[in-house]
N, C-alpha and C. Protein backbone atom coordinates (compact mmCIF):
# COMPACT_ATOMS: atom_id res chain seq x y z
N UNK A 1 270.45 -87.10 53.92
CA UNK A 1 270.32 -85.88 53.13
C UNK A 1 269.70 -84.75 53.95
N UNK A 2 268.34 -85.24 54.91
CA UNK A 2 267.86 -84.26 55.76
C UNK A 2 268.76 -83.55 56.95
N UNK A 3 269.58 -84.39 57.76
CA UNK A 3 270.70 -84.24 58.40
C UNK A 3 271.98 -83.08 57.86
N UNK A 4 272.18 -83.22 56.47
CA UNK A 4 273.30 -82.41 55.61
C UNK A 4 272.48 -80.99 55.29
N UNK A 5 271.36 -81.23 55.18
CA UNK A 5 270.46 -79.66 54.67
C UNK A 5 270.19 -79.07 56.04
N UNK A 6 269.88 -79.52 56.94
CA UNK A 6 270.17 -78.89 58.27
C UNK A 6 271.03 -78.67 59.33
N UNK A 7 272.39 -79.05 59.13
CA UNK A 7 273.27 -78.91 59.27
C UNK A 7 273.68 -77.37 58.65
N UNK A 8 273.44 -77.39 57.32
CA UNK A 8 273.57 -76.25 56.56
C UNK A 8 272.92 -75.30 56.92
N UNK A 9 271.75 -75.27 57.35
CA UNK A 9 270.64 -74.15 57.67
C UNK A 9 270.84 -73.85 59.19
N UNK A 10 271.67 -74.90 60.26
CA UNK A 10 271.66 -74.00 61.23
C UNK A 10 273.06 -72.85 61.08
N UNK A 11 273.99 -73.90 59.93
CA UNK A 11 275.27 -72.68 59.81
C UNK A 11 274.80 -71.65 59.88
N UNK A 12 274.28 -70.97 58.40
CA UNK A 12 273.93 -70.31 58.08
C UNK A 12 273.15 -68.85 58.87
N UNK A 13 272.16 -69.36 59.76
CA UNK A 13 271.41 -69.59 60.84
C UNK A 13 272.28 -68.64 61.87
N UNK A 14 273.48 -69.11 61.67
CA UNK A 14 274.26 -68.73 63.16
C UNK A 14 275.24 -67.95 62.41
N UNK A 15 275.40 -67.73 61.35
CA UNK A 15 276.33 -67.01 60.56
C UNK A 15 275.17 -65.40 60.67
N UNK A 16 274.48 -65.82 60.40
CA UNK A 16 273.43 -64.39 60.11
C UNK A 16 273.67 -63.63 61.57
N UNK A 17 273.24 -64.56 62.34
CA UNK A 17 273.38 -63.90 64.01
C UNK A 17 274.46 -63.49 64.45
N UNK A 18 276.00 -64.21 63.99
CA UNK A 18 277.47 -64.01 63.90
C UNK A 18 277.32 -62.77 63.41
N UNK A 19 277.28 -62.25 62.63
CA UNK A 19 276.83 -61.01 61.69
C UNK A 19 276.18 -59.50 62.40
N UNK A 20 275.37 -60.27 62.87
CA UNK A 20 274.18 -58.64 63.89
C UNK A 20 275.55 -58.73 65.23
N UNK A 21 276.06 -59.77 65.32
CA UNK A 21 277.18 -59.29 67.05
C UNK A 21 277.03 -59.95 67.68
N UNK A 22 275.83 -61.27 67.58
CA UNK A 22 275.00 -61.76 68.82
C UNK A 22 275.76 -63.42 68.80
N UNK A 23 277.21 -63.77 68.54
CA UNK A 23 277.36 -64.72 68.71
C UNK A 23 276.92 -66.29 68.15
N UNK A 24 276.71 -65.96 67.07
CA UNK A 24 276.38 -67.76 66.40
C UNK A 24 276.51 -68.72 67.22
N UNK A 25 277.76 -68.52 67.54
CA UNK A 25 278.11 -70.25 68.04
C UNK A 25 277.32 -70.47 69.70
N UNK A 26 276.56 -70.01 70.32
CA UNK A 26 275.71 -70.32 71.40
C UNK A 26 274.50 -70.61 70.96
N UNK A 27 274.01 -70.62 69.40
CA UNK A 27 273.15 -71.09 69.11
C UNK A 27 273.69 -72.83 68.17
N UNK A 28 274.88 -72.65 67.61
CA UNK A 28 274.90 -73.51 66.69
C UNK A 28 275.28 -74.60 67.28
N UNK A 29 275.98 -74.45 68.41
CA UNK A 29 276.45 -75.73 68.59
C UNK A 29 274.86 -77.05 69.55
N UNK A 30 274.38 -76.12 70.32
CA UNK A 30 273.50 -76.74 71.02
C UNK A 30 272.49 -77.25 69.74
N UNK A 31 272.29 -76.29 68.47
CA UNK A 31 271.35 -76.63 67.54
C UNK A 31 271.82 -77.83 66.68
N UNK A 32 273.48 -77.75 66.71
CA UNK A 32 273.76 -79.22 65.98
C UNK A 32 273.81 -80.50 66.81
N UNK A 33 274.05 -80.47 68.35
CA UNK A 33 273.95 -81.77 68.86
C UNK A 33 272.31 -81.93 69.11
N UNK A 34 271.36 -81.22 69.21
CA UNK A 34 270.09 -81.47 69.71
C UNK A 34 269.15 -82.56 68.45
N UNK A 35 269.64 -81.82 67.50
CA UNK A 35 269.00 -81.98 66.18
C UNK A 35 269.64 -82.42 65.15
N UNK A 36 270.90 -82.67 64.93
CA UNK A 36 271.29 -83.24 64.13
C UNK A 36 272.37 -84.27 64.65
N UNK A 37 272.40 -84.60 65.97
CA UNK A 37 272.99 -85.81 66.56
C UNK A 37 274.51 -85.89 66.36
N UNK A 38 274.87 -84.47 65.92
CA UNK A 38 276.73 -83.99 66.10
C UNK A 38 277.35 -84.47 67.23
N UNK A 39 278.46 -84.86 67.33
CA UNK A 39 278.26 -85.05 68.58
C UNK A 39 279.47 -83.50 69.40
N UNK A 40 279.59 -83.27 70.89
CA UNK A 40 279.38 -82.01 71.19
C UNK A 40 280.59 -81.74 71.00
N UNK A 41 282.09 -82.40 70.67
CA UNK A 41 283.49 -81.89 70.04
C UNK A 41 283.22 -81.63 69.05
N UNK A 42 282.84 -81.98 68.12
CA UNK A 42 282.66 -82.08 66.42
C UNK A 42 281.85 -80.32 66.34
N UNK A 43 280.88 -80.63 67.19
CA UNK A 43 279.98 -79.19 66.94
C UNK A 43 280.68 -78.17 67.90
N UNK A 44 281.58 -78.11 68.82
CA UNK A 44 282.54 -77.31 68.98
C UNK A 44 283.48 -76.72 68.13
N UNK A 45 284.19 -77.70 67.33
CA UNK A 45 285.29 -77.43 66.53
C UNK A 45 284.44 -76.67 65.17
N UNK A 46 283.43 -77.39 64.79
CA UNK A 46 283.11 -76.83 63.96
C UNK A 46 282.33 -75.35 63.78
N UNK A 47 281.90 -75.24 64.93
CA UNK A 47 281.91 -73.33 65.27
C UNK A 47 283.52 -72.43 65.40
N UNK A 48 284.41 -73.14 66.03
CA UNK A 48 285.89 -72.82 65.83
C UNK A 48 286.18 -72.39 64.56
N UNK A 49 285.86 -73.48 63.64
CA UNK A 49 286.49 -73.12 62.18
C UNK A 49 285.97 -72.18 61.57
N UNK A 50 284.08 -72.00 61.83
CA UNK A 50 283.37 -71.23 60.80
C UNK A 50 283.82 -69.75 61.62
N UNK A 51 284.21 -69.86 63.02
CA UNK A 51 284.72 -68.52 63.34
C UNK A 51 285.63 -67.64 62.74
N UNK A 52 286.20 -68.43 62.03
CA UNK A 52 287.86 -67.66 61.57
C UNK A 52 287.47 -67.10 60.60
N UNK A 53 286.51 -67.77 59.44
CA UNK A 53 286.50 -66.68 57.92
C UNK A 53 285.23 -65.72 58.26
N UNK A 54 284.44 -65.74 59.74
CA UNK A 54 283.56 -64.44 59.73
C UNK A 54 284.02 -63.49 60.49
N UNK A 55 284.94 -64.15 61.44
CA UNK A 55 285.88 -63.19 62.37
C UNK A 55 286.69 -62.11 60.99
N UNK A 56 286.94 -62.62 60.11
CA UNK A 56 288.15 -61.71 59.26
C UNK A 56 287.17 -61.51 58.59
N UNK A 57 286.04 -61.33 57.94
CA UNK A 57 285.00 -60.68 57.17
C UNK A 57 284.56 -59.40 58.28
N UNK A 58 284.31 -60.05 59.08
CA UNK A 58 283.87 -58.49 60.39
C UNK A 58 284.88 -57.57 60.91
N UNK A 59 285.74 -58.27 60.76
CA UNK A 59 286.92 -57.39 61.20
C UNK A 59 287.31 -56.14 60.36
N UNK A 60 287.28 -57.10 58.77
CA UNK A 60 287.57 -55.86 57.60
C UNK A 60 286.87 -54.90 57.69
N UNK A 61 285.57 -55.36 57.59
CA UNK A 61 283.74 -54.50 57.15
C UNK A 61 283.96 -53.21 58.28
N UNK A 62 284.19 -54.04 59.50
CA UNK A 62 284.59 -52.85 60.76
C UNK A 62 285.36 -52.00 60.60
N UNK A 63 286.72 -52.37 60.25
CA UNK A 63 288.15 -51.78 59.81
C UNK A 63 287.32 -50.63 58.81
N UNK A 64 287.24 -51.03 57.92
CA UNK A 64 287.00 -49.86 56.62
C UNK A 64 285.40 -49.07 56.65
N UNK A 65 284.95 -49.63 57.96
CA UNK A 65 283.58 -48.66 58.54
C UNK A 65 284.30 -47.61 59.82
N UNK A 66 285.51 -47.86 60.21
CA UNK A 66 285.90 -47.59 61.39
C UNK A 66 285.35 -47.29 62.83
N UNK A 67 284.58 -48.62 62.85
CA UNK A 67 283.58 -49.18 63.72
C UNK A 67 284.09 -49.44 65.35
N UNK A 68 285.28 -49.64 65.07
CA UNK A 68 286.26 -49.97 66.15
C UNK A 68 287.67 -49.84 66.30
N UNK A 69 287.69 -49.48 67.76
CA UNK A 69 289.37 -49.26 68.39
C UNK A 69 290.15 -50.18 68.74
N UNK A 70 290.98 -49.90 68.39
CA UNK A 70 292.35 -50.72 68.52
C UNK A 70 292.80 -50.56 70.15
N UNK A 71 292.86 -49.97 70.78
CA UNK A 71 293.83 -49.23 71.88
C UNK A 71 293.37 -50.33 73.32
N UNK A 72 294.46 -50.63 73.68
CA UNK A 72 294.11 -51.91 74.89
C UNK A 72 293.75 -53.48 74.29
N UNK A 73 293.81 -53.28 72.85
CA UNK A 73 293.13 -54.97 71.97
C UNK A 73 294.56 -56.11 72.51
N UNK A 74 295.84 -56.01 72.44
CA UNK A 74 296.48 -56.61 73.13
C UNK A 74 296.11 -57.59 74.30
N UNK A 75 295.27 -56.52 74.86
CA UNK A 75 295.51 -56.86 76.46
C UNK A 75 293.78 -57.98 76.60
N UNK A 76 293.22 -57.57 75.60
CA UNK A 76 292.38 -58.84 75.19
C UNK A 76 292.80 -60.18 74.40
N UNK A 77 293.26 -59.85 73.31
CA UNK A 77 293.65 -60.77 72.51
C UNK A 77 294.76 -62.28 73.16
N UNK A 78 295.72 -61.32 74.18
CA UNK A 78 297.14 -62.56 73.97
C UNK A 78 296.18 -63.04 75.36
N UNK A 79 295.38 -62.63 76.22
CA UNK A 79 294.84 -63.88 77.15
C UNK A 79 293.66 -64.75 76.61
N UNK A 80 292.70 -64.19 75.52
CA UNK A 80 292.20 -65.26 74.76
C UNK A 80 292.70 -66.06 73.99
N UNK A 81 293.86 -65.49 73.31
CA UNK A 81 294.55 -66.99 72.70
C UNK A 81 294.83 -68.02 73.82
N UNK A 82 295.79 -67.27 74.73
CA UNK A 82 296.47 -68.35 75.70
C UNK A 82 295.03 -69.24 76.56
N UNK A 83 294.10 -68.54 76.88
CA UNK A 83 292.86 -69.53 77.49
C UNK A 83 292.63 -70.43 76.45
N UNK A 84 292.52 -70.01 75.22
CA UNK A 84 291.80 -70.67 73.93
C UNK A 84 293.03 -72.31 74.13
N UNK A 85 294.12 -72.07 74.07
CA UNK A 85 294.91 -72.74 73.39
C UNK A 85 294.96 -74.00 74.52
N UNK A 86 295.22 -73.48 75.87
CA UNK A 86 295.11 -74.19 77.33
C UNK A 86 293.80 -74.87 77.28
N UNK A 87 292.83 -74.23 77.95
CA UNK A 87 291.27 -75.14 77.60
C UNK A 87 291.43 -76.15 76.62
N UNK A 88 291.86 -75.82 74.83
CA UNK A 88 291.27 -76.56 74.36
C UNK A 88 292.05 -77.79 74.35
N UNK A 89 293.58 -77.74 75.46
CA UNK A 89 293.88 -79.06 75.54
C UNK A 89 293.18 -80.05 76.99
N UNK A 90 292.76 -79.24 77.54
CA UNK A 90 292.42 -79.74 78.53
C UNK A 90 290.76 -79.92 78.11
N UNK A 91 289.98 -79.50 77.58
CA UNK A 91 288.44 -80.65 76.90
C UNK A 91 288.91 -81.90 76.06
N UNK A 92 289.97 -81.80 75.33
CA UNK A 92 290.34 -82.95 75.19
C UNK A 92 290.23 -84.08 75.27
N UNK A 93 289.98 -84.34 76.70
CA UNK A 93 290.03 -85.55 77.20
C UNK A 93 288.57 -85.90 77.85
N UNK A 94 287.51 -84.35 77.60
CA UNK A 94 286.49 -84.69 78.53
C UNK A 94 285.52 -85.21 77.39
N UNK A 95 284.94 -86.40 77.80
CA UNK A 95 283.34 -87.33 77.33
C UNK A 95 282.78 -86.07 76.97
N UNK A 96 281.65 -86.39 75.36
CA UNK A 96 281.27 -85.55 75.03
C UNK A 96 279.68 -85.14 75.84
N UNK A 97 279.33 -86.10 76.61
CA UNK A 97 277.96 -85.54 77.67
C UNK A 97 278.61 -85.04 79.14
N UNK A 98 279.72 -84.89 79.21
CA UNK A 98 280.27 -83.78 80.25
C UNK A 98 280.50 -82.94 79.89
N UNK A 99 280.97 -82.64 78.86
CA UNK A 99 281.14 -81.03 77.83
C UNK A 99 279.73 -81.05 77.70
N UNK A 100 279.19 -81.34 76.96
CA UNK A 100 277.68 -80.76 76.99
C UNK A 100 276.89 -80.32 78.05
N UNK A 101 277.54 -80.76 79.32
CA UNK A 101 276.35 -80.26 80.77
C UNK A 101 277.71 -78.97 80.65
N UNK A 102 278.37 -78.88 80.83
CA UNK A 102 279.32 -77.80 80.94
C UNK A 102 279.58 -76.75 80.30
N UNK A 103 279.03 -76.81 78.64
CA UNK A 103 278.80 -76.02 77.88
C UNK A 103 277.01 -75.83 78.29
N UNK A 104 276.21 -76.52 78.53
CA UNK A 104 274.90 -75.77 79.20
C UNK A 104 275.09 -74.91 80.49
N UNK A 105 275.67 -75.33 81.61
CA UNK A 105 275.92 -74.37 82.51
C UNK A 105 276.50 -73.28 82.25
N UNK A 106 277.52 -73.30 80.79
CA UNK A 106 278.63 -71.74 81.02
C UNK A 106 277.12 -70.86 80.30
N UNK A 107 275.84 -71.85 79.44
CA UNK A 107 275.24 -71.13 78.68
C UNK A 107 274.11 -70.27 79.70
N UNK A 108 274.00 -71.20 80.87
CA UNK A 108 273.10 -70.81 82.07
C UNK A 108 273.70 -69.65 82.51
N UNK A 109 274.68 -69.41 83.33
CA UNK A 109 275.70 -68.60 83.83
C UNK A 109 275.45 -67.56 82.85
N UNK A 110 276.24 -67.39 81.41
CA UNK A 110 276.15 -66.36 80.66
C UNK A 110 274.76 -65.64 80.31
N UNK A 111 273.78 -66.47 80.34
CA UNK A 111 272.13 -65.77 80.19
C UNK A 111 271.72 -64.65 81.28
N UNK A 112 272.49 -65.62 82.79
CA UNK A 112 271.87 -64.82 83.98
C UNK A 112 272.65 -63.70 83.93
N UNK A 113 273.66 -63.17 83.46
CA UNK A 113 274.58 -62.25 83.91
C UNK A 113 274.20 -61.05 82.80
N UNK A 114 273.76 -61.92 81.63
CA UNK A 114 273.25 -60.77 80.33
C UNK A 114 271.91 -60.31 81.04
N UNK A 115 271.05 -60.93 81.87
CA UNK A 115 269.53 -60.71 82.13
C UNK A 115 270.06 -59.55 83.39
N UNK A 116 270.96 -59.73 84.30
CA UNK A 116 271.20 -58.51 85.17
C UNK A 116 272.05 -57.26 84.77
N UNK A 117 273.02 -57.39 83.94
CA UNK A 117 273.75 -56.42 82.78
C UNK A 117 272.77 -55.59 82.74
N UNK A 118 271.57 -56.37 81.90
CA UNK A 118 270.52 -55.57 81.10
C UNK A 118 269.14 -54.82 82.00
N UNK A 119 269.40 -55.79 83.08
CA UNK A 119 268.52 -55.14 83.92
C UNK A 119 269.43 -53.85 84.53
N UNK A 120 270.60 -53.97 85.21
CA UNK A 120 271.48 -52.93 85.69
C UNK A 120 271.66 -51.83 84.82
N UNK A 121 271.54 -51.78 83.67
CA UNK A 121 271.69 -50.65 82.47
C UNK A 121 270.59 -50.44 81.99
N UNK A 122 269.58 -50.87 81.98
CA UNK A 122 268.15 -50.03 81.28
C UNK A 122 268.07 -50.32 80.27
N UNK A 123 269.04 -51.59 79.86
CA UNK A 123 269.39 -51.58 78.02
C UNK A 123 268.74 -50.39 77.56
N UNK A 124 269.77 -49.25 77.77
CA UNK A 124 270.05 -48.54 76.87
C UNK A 124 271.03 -48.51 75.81
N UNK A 125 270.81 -49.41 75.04
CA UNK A 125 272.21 -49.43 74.15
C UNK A 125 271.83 -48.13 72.84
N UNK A 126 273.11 -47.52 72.59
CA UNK A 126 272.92 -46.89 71.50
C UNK A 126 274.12 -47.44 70.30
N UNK A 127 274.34 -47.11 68.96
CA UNK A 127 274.65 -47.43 68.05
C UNK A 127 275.72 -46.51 67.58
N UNK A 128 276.93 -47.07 67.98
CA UNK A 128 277.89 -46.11 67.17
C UNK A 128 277.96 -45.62 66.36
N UNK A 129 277.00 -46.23 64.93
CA UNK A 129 277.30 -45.51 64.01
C UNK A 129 276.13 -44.61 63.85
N UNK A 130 276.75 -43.43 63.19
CA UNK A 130 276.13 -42.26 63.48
C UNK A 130 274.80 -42.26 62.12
N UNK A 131 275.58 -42.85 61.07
CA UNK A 131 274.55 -42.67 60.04
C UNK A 131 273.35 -43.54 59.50
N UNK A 132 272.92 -44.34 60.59
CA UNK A 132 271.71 -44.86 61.20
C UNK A 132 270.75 -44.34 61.75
């Protein structure tokens, strides 16, 4: 029962953060194999799925805030499907404690590159929308 209520609370958890921009699923998946003994396909796929109904909730909210451009989305979109679709036959086959050192390194890699981004820019970020 404790396992099913926290399971739920890291969704949630990572749905909220899905929400501000900051990516859920780099928190949820490491939070479901650490702590609730998922094992690391299961807590892959299952950030996959919860992606699709917040991906099309943000998309709308954006759409009808007109938060974002369309122009060049192509040229993102058809090589993330095609990586998405390739990769995910090729983890397939990998043991779930080799995906897990591999999903920690892409998480290592991606930290250091946000920590020099942010150092290289001054994090100055500002906020598109104006009526903030």
């Amino acid at each position: 029962m404790i396992k099913y209520l926290l399971i739920a609370l890291f969704g949630a958890f990572s749905g909220i953060l899905g929400g501000m921009g900051l990516g859920g699923g780099t928190l949820l998946i490491p939070l479901l194999t650490t702590f609730s003994g998922v094992e690391q396909q299961i807590a892959q796929s299952a950030n996959l799925i919860a992606f699709i109904p917040s991906s099309i909730i943000a998309l709308s909210i954006h759409g009808k805030n007109k938060t974002f451009k369309t122009e060049g989305l192509a040229k993102i979109i058809i090589p993330a499907v095609a990586c998405s679709v390739v990769f995910g036959f090729l983890i397939s086959g990998i043991r779930g404690n080799t995906l897990k050192k591999i999903f920690g390194g892409f998480l290592c890699v991606l930290s250091i590159i946000q920590f020099l981004v942010g150092k290289k820019t001054g994090s100055k970020r500002t906020n598109p929308r104006r009526d903030i």
